[in-house]
N, C-alpha and C. Protein backbone atom coordinates (compact mmCIF):
# COMPACT_ATOMS: atom_id res chain seq x y z
N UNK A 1 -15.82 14.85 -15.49
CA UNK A 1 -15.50 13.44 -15.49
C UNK A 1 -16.76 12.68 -15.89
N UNK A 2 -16.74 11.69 -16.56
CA UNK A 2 -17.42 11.43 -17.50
C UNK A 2 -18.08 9.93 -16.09
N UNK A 3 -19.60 9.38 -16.43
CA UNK A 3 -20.22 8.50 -15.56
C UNK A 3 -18.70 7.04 -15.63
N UNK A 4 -18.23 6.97 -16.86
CA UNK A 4 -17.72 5.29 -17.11
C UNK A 4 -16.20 5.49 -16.07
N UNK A 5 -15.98 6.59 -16.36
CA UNK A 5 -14.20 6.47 -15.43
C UNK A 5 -15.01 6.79 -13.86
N UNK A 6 -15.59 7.63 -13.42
CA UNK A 6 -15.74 7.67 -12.28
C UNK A 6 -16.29 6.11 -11.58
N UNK A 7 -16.93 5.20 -12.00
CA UNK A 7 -17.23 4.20 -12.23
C UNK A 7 -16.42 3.06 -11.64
N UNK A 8 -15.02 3.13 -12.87
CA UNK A 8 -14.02 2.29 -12.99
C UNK A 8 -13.54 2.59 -11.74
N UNK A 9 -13.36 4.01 -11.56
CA UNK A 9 -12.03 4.42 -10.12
C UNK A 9 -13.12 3.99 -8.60
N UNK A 10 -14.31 3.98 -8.83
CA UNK A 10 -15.00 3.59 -7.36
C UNK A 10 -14.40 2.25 -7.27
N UNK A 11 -14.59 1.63 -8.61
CA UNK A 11 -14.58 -0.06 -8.57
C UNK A 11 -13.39 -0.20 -8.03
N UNK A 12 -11.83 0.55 -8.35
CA UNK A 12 -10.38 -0.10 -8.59
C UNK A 12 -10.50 0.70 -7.07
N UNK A 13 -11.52 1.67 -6.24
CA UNK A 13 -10.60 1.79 -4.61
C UNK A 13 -11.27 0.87 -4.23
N UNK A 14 -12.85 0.51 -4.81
CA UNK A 14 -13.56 -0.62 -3.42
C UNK A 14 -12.58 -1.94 -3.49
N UNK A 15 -11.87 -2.39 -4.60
CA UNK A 15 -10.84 -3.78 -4.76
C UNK A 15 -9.75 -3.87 -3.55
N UNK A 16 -8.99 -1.97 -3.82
CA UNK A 16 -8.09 -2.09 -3.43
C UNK A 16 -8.03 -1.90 -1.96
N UNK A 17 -9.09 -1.24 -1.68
CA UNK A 17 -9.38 -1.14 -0.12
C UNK A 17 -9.54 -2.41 0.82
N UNK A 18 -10.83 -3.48 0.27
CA UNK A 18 -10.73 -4.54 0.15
C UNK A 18 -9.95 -5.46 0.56
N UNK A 19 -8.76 -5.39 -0.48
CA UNK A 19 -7.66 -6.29 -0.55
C UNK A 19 -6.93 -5.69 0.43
N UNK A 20 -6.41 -4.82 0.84
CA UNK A 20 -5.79 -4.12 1.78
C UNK A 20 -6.48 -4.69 3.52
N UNK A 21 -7.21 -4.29 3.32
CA UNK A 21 -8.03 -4.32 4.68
C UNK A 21 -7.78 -6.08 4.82
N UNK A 22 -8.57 -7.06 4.00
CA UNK A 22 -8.12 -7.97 4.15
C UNK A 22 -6.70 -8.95 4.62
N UNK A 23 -6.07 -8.19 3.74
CA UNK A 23 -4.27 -8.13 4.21
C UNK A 23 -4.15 -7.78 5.61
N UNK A 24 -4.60 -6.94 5.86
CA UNK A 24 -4.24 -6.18 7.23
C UNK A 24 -4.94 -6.85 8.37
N UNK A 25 -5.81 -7.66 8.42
CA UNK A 25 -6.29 -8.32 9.18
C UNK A 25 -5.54 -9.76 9.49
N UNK A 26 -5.47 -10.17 8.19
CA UNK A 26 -5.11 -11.64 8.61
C UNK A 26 -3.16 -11.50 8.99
N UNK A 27 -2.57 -10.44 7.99
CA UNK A 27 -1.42 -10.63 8.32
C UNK A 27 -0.84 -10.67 9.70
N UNK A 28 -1.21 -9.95 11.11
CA UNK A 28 -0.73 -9.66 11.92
C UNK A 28 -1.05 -11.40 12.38
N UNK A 29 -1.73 -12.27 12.40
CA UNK A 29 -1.83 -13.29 12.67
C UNK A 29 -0.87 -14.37 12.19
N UNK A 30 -0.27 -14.22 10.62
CA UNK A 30 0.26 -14.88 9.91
C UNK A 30 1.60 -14.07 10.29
N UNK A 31 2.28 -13.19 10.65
CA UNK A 31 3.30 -12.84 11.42
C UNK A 31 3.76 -13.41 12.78
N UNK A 32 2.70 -13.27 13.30
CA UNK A 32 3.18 -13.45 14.82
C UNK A 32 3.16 -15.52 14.74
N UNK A 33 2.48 -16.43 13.74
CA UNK A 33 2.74 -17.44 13.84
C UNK A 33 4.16 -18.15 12.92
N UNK A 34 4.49 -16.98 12.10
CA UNK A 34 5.71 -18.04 10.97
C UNK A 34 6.73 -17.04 11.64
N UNK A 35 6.73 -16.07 12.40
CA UNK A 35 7.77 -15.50 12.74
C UNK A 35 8.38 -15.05 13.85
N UNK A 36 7.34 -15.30 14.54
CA UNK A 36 7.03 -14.45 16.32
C UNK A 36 7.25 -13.59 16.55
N UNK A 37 6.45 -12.48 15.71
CA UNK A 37 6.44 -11.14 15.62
C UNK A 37 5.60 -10.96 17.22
N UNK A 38 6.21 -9.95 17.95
CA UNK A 38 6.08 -9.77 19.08
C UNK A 38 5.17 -8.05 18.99
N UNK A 39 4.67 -7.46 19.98
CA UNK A 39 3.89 -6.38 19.64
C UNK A 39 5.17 -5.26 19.13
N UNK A 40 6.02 -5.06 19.74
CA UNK A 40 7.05 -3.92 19.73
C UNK A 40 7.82 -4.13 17.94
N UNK A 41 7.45 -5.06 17.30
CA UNK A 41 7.55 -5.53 16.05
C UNK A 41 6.63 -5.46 14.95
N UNK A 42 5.25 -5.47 15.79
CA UNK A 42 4.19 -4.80 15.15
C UNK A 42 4.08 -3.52 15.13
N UNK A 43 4.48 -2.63 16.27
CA UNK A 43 4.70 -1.46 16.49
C UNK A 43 5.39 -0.61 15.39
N UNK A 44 6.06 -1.48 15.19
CA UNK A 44 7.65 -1.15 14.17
C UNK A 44 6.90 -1.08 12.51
N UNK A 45 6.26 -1.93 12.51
CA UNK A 45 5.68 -2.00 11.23
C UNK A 45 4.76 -0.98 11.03
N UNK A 46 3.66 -0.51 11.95
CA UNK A 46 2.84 0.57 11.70
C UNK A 46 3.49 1.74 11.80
N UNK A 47 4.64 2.11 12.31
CA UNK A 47 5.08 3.01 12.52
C UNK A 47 5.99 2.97 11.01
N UNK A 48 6.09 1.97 9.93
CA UNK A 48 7.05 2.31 8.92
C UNK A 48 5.46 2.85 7.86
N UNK A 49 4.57 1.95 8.47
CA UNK A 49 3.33 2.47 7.33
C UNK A 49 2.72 3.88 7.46
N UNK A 50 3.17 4.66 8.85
CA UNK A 50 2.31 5.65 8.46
C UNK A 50 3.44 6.66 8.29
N UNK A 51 4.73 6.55 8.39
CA UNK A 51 5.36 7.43 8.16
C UNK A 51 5.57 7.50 6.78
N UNK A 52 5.38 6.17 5.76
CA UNK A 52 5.63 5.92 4.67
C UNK A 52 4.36 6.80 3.78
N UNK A 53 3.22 6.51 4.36
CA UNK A 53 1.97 7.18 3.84
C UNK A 53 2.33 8.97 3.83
N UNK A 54 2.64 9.29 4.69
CA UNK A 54 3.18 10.76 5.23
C UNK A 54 4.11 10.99 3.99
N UNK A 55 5.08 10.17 3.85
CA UNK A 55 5.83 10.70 2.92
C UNK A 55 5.32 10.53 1.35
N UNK A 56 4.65 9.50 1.47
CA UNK A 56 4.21 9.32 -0.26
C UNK A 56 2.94 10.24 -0.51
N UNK A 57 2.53 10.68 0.54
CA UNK A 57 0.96 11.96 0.17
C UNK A 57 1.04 13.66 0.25
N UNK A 58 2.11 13.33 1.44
CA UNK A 58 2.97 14.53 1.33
C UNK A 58 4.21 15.26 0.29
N UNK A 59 5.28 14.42 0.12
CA UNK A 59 6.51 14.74 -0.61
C UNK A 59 6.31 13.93 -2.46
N UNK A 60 5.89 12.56 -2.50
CA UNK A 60 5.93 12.61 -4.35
C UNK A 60 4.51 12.63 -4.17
N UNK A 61 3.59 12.78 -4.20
CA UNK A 61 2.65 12.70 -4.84
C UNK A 61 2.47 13.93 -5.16
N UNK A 62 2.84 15.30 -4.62
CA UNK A 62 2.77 16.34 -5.25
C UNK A 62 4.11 16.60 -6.24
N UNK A 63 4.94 16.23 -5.77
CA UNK A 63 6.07 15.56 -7.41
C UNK A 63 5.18 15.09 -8.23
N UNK A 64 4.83 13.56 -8.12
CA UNK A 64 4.16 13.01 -9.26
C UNK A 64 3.26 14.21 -10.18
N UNK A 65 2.72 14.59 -9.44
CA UNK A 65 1.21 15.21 -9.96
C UNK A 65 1.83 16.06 -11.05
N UNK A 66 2.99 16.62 -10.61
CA UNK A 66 3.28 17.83 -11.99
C UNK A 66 3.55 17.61 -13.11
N UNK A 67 3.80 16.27 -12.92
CA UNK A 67 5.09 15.68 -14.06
C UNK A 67 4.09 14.49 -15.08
N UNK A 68 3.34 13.66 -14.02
CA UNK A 68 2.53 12.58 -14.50
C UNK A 68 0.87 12.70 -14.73
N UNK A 69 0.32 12.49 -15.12
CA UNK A 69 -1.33 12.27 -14.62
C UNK A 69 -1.90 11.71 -13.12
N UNK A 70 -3.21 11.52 -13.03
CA UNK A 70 -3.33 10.50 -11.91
C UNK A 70 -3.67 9.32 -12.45
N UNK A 71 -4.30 8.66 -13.54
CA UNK A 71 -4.34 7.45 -14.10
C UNK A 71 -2.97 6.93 -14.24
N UNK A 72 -1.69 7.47 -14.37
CA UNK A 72 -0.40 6.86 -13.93
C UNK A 72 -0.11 6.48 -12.50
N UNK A 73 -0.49 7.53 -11.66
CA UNK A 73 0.11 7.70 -10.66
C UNK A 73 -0.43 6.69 -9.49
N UNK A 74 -2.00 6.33 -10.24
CA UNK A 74 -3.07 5.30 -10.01
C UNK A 74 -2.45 3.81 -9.93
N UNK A 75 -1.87 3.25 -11.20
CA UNK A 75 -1.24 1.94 -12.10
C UNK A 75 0.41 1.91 -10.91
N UNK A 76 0.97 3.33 -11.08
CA UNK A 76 2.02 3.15 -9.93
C UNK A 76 1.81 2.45 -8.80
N UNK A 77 0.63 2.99 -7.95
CA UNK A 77 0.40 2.54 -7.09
C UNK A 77 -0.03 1.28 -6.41
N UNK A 78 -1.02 0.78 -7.79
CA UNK A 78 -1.71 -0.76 -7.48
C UNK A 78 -0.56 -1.34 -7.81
N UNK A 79 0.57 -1.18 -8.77
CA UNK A 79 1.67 -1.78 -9.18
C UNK A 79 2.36 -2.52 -7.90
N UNK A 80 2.84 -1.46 -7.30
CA UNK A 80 3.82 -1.30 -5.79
C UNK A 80 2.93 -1.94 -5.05
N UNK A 81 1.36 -1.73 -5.30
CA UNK A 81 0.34 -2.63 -3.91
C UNK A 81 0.62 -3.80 -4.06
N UNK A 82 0.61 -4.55 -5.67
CA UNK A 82 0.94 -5.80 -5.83
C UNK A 82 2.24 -6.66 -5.60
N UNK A 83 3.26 -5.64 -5.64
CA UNK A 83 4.70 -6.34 -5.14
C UNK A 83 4.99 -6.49 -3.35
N UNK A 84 3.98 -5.38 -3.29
CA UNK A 84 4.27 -5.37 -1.69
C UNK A 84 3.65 -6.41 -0.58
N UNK A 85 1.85 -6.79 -1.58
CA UNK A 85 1.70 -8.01 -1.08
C UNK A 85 1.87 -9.36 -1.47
N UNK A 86 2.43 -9.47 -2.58
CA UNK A 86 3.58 -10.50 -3.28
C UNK A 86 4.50 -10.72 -2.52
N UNK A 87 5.26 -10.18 -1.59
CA UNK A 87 6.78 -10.19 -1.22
C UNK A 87 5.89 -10.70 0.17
N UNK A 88 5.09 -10.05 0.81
CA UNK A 88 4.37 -10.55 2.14
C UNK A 88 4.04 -12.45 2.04
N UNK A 89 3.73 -12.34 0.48
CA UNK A 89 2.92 -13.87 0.74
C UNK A 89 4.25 -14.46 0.80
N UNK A 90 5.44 -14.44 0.26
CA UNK A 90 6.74 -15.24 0.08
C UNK A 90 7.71 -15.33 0.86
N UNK A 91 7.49 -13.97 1.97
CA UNK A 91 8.64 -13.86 3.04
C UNK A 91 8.77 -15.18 3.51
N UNK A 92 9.98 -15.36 3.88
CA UNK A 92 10.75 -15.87 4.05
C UNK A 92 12.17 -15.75 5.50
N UNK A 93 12.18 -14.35 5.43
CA UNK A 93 12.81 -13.84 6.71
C UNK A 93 12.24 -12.78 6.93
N UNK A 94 12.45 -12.39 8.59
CA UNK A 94 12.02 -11.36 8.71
C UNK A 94 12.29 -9.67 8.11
N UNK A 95 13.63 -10.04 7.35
CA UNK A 95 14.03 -8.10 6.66
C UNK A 95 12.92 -8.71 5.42
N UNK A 96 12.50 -9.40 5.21
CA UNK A 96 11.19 -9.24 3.91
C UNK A 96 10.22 -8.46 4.06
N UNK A 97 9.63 -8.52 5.28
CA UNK A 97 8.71 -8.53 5.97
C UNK A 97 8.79 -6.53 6.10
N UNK A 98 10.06 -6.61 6.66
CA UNK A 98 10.04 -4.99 6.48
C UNK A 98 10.25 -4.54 5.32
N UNK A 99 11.07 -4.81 4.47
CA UNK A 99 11.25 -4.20 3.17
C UNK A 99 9.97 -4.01 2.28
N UNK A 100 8.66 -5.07 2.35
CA UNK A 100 7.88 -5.04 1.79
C UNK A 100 6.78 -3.99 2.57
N UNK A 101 7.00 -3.81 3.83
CA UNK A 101 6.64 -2.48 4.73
C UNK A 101 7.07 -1.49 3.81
N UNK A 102 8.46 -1.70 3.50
CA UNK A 102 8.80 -0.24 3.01
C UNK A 102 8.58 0.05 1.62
N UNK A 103 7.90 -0.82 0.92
CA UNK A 103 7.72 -0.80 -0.57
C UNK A 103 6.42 -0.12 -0.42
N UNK A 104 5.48 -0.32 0.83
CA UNK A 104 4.09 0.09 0.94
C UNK A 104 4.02 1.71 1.02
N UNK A 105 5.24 2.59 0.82
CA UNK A 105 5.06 3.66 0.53
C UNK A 105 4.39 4.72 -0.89
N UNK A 106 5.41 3.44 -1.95
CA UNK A 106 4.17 3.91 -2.83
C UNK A 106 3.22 3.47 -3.71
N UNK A 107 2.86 2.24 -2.73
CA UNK A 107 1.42 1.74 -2.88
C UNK A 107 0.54 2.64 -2.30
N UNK A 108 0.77 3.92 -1.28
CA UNK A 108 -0.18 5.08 -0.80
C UNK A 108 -0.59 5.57 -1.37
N UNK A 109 -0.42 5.83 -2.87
CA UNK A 109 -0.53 6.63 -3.77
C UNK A 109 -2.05 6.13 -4.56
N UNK A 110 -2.25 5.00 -4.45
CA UNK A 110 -3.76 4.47 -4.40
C UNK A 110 -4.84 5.15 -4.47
N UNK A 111 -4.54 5.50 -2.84
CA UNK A 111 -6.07 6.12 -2.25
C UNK A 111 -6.38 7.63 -2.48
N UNK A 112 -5.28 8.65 -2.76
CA UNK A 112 -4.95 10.01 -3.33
C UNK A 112 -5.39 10.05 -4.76
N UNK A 113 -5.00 9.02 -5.76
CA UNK A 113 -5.02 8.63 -6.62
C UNK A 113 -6.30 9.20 -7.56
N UNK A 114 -6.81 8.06 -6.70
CA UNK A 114 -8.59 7.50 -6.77
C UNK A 114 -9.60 8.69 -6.51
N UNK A 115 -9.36 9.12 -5.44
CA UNK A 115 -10.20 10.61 -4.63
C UNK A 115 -9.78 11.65 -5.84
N UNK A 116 -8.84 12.17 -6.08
CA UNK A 116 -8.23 13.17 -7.55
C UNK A 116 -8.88 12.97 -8.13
């Protein structure tokens, strides 16, 4: 692997980590005030993210891998990162709120991605 892509992929996890982490901080605040997300609701949500991670690092990403590159599987992922925190900034009701939980499955594909 050549100095310029290893480079690019530090740059596109430190963004996406970043942006993530950021998300993840302020959202539980911006939940519990536009929606009155209660803990057993937060509960609910981490429990869709890590089962979602489980399944997208476990079951396609070794799909993906046979079929695709990881510079696809990379663009997949920030793709899905971007709809998932798109749909967060716009919710509106609370099934948004989960569905965009459940879109965050293969936005996992990120951090596998990147490390490959």
């Amino acid at each position: 692997m050549c100095y310029w892509t290893f480079s690019q992929a530090a740059i596109v996890a430190f963004f996406c980590t970043l942006g993530d982490l950021g998300l993840l901080s302020a959202l539980l605040y911006y939940l519990k005030a536009e929606f009155h997300f209660d803990k057993d609701q937060f509960a609910d949500l981490m429990i869709i993210h890590g089962i979602g991670g489980i399944i997208s690092q476990m079951i396609l990403l070794p799909m993906l891998a046979r079929v695709i590159n990881e510079e696809k599987t990379l663009a997949i992922g920030l793709a899905f990162n971007c709809i998932h925190i798109f749909l967060f900034a716009v919710a509106w009701s609370r099934w948004v709120v989960y569905l965009a939980s459940a879109l965050q499955i293969l936005s996992e594909l990120t951090g596998p991605s990147v490390s490959s």
